[in-house]
C-alpha atoms as a PDB file:
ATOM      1  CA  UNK A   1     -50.634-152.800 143.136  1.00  0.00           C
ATOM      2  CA  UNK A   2     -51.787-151.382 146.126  1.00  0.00           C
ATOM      3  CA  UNK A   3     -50.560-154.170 148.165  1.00  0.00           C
ATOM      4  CA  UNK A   4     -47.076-153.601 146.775  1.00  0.00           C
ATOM      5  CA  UNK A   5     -47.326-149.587 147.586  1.00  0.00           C
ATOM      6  CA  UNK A   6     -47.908-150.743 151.118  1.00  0.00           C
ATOM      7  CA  UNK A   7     -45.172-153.565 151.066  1.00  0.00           C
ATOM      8  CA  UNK A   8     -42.223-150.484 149.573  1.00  0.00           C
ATOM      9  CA  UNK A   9     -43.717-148.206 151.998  1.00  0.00           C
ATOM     10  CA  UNK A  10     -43.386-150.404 154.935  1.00  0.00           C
ATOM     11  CA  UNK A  11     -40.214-151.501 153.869  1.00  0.00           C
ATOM     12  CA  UNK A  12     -39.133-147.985 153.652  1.00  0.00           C
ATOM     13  CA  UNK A  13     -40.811-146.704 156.958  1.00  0.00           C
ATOM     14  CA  UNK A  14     -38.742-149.706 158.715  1.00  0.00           C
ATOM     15  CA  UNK A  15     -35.445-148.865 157.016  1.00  0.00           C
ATOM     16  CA  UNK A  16     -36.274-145.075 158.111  1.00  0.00           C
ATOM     17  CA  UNK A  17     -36.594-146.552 161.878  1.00  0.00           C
ATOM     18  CA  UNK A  18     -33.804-148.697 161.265  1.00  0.00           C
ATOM     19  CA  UNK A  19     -31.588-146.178 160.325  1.00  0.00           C
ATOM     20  CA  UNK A  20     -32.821-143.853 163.098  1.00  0.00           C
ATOM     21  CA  UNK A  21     -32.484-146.318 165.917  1.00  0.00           C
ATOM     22  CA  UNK A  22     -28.773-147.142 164.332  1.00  0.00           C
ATOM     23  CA  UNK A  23     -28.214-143.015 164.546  1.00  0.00           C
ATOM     24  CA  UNK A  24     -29.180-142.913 167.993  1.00  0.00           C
ATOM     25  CA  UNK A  25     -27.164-145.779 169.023  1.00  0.00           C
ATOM     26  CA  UNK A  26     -24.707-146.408 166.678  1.00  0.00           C
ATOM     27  CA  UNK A  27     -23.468-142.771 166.533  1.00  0.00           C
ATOM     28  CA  UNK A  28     -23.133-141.818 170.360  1.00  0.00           C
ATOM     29  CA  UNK A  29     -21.205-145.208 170.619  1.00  0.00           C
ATOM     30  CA  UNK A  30     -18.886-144.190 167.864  1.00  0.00           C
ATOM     31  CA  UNK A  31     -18.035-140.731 169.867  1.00  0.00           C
ATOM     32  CA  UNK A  32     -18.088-142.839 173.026  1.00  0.00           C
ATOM     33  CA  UNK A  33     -15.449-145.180 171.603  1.00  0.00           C
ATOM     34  CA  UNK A  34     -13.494-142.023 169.500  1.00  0.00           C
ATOM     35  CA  UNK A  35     -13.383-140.339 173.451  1.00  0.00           C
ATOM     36  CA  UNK A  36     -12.247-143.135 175.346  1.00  0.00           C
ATOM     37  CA  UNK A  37      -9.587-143.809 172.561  1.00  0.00           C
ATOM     38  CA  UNK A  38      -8.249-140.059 172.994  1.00  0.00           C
ATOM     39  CA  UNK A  39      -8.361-140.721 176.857  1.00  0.00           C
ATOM     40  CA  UNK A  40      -6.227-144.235 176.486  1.00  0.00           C
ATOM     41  CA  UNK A  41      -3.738-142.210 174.326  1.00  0.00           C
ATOM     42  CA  UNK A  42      -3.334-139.167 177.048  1.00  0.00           C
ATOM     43  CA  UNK A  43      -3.609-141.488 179.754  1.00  0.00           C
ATOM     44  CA  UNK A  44      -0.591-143.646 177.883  1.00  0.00           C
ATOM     45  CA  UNK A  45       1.351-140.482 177.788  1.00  0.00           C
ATOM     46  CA  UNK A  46       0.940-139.566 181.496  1.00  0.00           C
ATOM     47  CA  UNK A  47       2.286-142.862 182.153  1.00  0.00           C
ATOM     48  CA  UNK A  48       5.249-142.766 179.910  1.00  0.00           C
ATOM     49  CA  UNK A  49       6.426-139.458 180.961  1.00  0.00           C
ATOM     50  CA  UNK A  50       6.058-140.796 185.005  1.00  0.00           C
ATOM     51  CA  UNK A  51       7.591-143.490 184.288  1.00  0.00           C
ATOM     52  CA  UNK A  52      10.711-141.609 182.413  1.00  0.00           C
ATOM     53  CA  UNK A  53      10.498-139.425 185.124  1.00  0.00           C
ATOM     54  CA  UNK A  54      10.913-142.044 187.611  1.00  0.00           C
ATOM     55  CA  UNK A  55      13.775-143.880 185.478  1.00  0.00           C
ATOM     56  CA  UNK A  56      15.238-140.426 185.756  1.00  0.00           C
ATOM     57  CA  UNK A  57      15.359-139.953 189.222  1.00  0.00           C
ATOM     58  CA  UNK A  58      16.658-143.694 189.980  1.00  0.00           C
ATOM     59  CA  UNK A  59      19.706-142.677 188.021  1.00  0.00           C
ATOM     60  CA  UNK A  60      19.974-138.938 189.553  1.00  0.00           C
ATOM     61  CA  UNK A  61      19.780-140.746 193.008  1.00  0.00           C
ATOM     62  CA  UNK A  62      22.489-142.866 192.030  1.00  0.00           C
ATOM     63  CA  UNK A  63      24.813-140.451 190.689  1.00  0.00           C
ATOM     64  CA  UNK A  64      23.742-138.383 193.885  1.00  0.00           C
ATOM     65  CA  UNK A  65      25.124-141.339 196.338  1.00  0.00           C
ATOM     66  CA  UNK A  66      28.587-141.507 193.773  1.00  0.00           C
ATOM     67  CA  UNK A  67      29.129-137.960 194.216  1.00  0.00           C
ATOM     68  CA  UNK A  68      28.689-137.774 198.000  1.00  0.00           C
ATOM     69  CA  UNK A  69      31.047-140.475 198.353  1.00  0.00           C
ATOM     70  CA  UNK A  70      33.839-138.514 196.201  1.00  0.00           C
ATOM     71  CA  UNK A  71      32.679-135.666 197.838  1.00  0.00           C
ATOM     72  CA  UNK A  72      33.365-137.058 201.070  1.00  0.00           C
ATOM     73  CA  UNK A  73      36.805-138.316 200.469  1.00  0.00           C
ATOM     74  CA  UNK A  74      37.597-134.751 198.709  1.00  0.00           C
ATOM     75  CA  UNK A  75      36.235-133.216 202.286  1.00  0.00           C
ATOM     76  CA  UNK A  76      39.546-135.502 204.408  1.00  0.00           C
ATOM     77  CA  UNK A  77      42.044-133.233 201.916  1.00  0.00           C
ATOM     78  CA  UNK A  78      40.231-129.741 202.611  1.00  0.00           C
ATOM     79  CA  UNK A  79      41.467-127.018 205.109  1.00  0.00           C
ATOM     80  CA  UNK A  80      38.104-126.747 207.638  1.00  0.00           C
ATOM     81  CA  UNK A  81      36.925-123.683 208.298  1.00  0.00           C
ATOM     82  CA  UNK A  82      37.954-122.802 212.290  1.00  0.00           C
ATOM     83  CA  UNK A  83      40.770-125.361 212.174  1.00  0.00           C
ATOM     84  CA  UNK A  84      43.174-123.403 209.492  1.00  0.00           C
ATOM     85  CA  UNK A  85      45.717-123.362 212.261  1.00  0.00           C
ATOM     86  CA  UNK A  86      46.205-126.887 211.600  1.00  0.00           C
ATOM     87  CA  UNK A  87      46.619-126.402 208.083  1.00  0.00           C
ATOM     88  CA  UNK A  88      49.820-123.838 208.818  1.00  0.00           C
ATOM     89  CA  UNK A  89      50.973-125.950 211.636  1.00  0.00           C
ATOM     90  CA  UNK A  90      51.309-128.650 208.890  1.00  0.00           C
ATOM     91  CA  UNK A  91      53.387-126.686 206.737  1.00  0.00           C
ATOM     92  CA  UNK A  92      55.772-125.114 209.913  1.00  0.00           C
ATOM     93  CA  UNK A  93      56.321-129.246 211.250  1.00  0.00           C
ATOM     94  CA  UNK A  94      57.313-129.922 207.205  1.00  0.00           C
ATOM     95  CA  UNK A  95      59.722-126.572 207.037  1.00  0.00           C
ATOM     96  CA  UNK A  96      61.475-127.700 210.426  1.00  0.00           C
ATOM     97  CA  UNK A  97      61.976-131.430 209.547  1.00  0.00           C
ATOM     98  CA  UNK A  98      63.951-130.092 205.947  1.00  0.00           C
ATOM     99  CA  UNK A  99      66.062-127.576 207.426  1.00  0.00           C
ATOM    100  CA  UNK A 100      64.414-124.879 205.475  1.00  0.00           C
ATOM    101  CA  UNK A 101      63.199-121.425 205.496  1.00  0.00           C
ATOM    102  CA  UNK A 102      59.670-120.989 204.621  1.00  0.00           C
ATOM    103  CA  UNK A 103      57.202-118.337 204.322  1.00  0.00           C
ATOM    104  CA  UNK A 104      53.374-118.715 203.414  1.00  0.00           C
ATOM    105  CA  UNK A 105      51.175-116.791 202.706  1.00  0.00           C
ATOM    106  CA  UNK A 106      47.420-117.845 202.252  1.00  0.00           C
ATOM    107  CA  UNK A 107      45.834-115.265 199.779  1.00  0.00           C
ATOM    108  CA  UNK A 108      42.376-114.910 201.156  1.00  0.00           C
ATOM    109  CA  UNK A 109      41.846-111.918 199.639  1.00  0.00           C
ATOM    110  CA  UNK A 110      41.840-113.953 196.234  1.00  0.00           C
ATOM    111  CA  UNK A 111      39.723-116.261 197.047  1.00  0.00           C
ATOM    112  CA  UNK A 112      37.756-117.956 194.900  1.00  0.00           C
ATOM    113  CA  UNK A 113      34.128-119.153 195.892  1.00  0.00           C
ATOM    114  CA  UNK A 114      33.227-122.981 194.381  1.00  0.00           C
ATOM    115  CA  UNK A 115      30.113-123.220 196.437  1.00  0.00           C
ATOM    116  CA  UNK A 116      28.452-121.408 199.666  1.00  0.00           C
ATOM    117  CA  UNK A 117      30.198-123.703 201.525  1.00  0.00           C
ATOM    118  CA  UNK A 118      33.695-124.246 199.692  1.00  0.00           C
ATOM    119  CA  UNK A 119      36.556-121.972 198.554  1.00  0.00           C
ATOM    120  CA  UNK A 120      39.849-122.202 196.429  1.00  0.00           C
ATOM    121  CA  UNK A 121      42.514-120.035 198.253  1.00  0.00           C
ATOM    122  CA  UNK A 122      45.377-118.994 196.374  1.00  0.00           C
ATOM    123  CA  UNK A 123      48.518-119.127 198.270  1.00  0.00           C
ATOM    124  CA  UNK A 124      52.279-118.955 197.604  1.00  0.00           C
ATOM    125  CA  UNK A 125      55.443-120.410 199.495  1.00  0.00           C
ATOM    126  CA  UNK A 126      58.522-118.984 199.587  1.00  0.00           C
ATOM    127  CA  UNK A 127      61.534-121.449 200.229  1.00  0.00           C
ATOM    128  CA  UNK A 128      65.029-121.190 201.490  1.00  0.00           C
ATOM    129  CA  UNK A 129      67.840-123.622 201.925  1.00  0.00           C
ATOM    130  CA  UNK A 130      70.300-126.295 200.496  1.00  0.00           C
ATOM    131  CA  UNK A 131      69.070-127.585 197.298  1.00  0.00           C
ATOM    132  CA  UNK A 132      68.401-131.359 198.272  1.00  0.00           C
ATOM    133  CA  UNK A 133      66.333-129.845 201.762  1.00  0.00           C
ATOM    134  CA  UNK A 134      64.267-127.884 199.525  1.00  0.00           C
ATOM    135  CA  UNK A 135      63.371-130.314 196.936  1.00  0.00           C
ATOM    136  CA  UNK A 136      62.490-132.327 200.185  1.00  0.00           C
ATOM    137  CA  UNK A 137      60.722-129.464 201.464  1.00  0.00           C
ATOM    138  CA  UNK A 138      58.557-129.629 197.874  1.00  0.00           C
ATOM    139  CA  UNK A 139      58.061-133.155 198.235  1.00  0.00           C
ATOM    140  CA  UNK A 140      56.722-133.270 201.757  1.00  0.00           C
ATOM    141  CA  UNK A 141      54.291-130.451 200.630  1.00  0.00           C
ATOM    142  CA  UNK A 142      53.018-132.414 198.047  1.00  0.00           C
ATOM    143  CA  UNK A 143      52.354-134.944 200.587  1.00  0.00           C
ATOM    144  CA  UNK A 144      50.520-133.183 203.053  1.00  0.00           C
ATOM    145  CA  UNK A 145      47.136-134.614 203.461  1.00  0.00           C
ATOM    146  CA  UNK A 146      45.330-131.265 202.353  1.00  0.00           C
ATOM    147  CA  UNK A 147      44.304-130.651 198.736  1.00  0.00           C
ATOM    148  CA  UNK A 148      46.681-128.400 197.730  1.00  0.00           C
ATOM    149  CA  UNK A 149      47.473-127.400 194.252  1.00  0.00           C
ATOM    150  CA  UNK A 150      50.745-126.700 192.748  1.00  0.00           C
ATOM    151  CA  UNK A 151      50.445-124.105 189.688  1.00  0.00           C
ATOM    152  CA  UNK A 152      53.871-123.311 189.678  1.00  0.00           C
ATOM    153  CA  UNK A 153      57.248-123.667 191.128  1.00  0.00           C
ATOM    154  CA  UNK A 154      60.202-120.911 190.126  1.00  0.00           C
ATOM    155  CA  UNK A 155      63.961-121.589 191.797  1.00  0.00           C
ATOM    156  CA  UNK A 156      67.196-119.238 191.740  1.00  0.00           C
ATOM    157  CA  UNK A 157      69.837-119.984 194.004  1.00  0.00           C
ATOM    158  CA  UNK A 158      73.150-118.003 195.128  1.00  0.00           C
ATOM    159  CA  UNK A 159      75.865-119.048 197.183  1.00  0.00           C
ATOM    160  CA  UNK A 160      75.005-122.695 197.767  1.00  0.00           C
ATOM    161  CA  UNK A 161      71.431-121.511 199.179  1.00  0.00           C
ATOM    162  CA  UNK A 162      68.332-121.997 196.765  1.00  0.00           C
ATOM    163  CA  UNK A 163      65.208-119.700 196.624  1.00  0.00           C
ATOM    164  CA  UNK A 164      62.276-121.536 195.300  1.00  0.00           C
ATOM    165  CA  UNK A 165      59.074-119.569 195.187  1.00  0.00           C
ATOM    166  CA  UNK A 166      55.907-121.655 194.963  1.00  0.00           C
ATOM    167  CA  UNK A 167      52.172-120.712 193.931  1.00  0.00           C
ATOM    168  CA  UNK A 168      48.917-122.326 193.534  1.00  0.00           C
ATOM    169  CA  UNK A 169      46.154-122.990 196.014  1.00  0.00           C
ATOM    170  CA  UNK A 170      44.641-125.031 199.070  1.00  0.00           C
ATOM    171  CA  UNK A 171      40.444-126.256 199.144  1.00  0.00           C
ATOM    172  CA  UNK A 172      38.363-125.286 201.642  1.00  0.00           C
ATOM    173  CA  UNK A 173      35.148-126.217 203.047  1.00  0.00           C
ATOM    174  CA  UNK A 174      33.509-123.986 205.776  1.00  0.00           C
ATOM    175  CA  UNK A 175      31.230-124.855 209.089  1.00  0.00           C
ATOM    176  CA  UNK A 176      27.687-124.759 206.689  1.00  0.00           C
ATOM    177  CA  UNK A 177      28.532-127.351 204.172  1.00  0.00           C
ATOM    178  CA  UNK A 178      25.236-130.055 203.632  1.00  0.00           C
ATOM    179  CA  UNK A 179      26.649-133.166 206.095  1.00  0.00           C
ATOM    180  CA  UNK A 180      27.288-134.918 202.660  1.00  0.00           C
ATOM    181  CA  UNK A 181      30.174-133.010 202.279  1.00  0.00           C
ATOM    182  CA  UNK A 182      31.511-135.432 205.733  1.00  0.00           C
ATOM    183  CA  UNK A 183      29.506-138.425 204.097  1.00  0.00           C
ATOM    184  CA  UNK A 184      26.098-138.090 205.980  1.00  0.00           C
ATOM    185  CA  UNK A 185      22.853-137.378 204.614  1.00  0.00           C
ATOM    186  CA  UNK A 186      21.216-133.952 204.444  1.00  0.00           C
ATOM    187  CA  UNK A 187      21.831-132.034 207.944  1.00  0.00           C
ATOM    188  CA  UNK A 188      24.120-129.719 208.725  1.00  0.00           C
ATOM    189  CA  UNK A 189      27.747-130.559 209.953  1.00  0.00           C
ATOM    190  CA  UNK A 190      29.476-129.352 213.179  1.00  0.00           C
ATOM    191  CA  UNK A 191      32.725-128.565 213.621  1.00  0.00           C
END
């Protein structure tokens, strides 16, 4: 009998120092792999939301090139800021080839600011003449290569002359638009 109290009491110290050497390695592997498990998940994250990020900015950058392109062709229809004198000179060349009267008046007091660099300016037109020169006159002012808006046309006419009194608005783009505006990259343009 006393052989078989040593026998369960060996058995029983060795599962004791079983179960203690399994504590002190089992457990701090089991937080090891628990810890490294959080850091795969955060790390996963990180690289999710950089790689969103960078899908995001491939399609801004795109959209970016689109726009300076429009942008650029919308800058070739806009009065420039020191070279308005063109933009009236236009208009005086267009009154004289329809045998018309003409007044304009650029609004600048109105103005509307789109941007730091570009303005809507309200402006009205005031035309005088035979009915088939100033339908031409209204024609050739809708052709004029400057983005000009028509918001509203009113005619009256007495004695074989017609009146037609025009509103609406011309863009502009001053000296400090980004050189996108022209079609460049990011410097400044020149006049």
């Amino acid at each position: 009998m006393h052989v078989k109290k040593k026998l369960i009491t060996s058995i029983a110290i060795i599962a004791l120092l079983d179960l203690a050497l399994v504590g002190a390695v089992a457990v701090p592997a089991i937080l090891s792999i628990e810890d490294s498990q959080t850091q795969i998940v955060t790390l996963q994250r990180d690289l999710d939301a950089q790689y969103s990020l960078r899908l995001f900015m491939r399609d801004a950058a795109g959209k970016l090139a689109a726009n300076h392109t429009r942008i650029a062709g919308l800058n070739k229809a806009a009065v420039r800021e020191g070279r308005e004198l063109e933009f009236i000179t236009a208009f005086e060349q267009i009154e004289a080839a329809n045998g018309v009267q003409q007044e304009l008046n650029l609004q600048t007091a109105n103005q509307k600011l789109l941007t730091p660099w570009e303005k809507n300016i309200p402006l009205t037109v005031t035309i005088s003449g035979p009915f088939p020169n100033v339908l031409r006159e209204l024609n050739a002012i809708e052709r004029l290569p400057y983005a000009v808006t028509i918001a509203s046309v009113s005619m009256s006419g007495t004695g074989g002359i017609v009146k037609a009194d025009v509103s609406g608005s011309a863009y502009w783009i001053g000296r400090n638009a980004p050189a996108f505006v022209d079609g460049g990259s990011t410097t400044k343009n020149q006049p």
